[in-house]
Protein backbone atom coordinates (compact mmCIF):
# COMPACT_ATOMS: atom_id res chain seq x y z
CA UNK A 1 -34.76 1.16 8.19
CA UNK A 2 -32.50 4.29 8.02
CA UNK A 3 -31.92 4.96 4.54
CA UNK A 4 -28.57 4.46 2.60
CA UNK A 5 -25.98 6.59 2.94
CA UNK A 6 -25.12 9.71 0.95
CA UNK A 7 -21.90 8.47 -0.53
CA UNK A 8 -23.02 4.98 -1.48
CA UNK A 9 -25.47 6.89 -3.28
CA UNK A 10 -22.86 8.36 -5.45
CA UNK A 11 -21.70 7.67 -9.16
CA UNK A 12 -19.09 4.90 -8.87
CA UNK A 13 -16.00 7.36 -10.33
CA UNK A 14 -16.73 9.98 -8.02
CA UNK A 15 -17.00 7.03 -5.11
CA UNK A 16 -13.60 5.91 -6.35
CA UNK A 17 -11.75 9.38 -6.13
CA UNK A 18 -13.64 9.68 -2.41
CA UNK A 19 -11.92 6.65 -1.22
CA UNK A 20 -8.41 7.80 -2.92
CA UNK A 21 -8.96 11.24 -1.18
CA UNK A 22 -9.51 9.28 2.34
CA UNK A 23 -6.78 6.61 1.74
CA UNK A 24 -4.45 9.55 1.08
CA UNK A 25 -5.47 11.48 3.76
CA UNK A 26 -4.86 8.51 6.15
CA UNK A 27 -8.57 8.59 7.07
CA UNK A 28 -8.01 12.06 8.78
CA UNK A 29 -8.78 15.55 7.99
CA UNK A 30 -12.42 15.21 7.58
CA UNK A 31 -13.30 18.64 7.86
CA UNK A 32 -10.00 19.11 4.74
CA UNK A 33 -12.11 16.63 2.46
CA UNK A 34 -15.49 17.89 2.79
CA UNK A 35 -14.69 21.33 1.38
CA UNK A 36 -12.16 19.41 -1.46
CA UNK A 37 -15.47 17.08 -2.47
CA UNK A 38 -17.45 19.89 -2.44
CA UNK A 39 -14.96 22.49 -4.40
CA UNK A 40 -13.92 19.96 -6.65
CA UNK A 41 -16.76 18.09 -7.43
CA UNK A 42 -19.92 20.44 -6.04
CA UNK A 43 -21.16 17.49 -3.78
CA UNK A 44 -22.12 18.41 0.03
CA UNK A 45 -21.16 15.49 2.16
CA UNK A 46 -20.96 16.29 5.82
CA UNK A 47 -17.63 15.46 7.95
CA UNK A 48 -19.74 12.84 9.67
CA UNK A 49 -20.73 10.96 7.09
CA UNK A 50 -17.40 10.96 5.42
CA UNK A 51 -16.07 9.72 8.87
CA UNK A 52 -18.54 6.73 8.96
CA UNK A 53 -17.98 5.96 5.71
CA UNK A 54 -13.90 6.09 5.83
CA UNK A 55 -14.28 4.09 9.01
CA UNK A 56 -15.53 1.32 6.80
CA UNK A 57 -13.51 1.54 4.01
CA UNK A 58 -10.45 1.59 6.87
CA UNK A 59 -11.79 -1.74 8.37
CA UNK A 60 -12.58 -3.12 4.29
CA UNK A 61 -8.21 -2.62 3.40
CA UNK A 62 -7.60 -3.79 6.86
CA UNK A 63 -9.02 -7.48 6.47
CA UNK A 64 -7.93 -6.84 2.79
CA UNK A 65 -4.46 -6.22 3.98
CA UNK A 66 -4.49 -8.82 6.58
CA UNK A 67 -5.90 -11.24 4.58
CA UNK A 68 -2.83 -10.66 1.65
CA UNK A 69 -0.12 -11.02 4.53
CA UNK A 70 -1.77 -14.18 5.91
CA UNK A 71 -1.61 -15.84 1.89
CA UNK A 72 2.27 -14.55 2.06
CA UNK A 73 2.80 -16.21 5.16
CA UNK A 74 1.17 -19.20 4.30
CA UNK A 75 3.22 -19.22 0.50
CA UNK A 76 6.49 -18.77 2.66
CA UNK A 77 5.97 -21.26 5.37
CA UNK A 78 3.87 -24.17 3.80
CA UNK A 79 5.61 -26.81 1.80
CA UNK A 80 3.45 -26.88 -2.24
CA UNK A 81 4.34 -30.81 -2.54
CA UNK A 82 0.20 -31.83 -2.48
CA UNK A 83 -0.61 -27.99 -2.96
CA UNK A 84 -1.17 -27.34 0.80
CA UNK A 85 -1.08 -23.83 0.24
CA UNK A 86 -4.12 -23.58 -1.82
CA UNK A 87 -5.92 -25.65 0.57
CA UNK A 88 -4.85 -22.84 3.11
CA UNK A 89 -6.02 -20.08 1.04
CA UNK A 90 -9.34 -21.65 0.89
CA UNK A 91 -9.56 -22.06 4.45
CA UNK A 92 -8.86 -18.55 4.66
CA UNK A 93 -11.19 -17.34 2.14
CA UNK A 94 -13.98 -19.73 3.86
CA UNK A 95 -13.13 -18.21 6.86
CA UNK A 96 -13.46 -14.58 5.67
CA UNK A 97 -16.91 -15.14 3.94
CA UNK A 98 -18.26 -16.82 6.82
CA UNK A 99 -17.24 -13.73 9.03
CA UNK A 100 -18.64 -11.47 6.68
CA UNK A 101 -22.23 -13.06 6.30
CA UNK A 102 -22.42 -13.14 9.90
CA UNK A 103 -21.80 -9.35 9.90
CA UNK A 104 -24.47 -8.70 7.64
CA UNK A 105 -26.33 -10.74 9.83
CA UNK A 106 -25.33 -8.54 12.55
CA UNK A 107 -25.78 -5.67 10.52
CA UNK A 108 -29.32 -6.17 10.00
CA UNK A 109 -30.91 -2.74 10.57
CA UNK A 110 -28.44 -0.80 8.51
CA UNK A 111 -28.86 -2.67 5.56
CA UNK A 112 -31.61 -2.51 2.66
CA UNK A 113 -33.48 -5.95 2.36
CA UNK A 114 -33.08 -5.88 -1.43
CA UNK A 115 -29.22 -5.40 -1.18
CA UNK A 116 -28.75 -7.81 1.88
CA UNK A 117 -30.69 -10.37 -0.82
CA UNK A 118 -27.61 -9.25 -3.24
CA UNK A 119 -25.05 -9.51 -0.71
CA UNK A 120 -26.39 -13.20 0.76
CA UNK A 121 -26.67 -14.77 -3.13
CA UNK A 122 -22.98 -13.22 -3.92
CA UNK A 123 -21.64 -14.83 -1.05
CA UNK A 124 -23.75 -18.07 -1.33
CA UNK A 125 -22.20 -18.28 -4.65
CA UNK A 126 -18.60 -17.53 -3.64
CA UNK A 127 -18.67 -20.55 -0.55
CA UNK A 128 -19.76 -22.68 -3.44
CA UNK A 129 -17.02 -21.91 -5.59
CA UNK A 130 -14.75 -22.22 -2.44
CA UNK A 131 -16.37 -25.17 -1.76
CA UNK A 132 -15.65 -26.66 -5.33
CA UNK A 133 -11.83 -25.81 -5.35
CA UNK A 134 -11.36 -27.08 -1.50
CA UNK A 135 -12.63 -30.22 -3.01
CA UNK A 136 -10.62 -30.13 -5.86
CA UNK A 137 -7.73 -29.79 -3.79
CA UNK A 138 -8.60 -32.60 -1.78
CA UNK A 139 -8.55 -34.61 -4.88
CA UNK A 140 -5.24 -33.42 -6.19
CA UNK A 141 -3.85 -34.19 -2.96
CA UNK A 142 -5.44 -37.93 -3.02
CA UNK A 143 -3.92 -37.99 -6.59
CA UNK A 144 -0.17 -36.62 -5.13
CA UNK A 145 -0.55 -39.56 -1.92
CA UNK A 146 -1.29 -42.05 -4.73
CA UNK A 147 1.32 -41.41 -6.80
CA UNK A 148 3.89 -41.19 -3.80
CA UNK A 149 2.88 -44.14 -2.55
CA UNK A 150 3.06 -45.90 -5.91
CA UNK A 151 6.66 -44.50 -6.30
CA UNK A 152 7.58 -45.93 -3.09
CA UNK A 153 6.64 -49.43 -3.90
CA UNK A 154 8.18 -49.13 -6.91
CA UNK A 155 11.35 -48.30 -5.35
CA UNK A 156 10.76 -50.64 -2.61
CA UNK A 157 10.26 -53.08 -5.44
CA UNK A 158 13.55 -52.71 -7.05
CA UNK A 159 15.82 -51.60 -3.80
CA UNK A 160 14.46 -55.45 -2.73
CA UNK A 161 15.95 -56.86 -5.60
CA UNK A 162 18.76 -54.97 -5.57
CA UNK A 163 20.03 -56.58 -3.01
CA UNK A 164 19.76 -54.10 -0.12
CA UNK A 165 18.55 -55.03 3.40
CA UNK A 166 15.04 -54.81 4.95
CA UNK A 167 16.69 -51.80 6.82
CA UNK A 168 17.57 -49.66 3.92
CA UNK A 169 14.42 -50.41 2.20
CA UNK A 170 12.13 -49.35 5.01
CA UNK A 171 14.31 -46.04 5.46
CA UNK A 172 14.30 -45.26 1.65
CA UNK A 173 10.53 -46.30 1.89
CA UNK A 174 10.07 -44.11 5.05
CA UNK A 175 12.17 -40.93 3.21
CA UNK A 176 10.18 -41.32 -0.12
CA UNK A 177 6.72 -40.81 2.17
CA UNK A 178 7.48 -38.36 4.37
CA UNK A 179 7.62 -40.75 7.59
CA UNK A 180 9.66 -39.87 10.49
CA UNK A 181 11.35 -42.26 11.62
């Protein structure tokens, strides 16, 4: 098992200002950064290994980013009534954890077995928290159908004595569900 690498190794500040110094750099100007880590903070990383390391950092905002515009997209474009955009965002989120455990699966002979432990438990733990608000979701949204539906009858109900015809019931029926007609 190779062994981890030199910036992971790193105090967690000094990590920090190395990903601001890539990020700002637009994950170029390796050579640049080396000698600024190493001026600034007397650390000798090579160009190489800041390379390997900004590649993954790159590819961490990327799903980050992506992941931020697909919740936008989903807040602009789904209709809140029985809260389908939270179920969305958990899909999402389910999604992205089960592509990322399948990565460390993948990523096997990079990893430590003690961190891969870490990283497995963490992500056990965040499915079951998923898990727990997709289903309380579902249950709002059981609670939302009821209460439509129990409007709807109501209305029904009273549109019936009212006087109106079967017609006009079924459509004000039909509008207060959602039905197309």
């Amino acid at each position: 098992m190779p062994p981890r690498d030199k910036i992971s190794q790193l105090p967690p500040d000094l990590r920090a200002t190395i990903d601001r110094m890539l990020i700002d750099a637009g994950f170029s100007g390796y050579d640049m950064l080396e000698q600024m880590i190493l001026d600034a903070h007397g650390v000798s990383i090579g160009k190489s290994s800041l390379h390997r390391y900004g590649q993954k950092l790159e590819r961490r905002l990327s799903a980050i980013r992506a992941s931020t515009e697909a919740a936008r997209a989903i807040a602009e474009a789904a209709p809140d009534d029985a809260d389908h955009r939270s179920a969305a965002v958990i899909s999402l989120v389910q999604s992205s954890l089960f592509d990322a455990m399948l990565a460390l699966e993948e990523a096997d002979e990079e990893a430590d077995p003690a961190d891969r432990v870490k990283l497995l438990a963490n992500a056990a733990r965040a499915i079951a928290e998923a898990s727990r608000a997709s289903q309380g979701q579902k249950r709002f949204e059981q609670e939302v159908r009821a209460r439509i539906e129990a409007t709807a009858t109501s209305v029904e109900t009273i549109a019936r004595k009212g006087g109106l015809s079967a017609d006009a019931v079924e459509t004000i029926r039909r509008e207060i569900l959602g039905i197309a007609s």
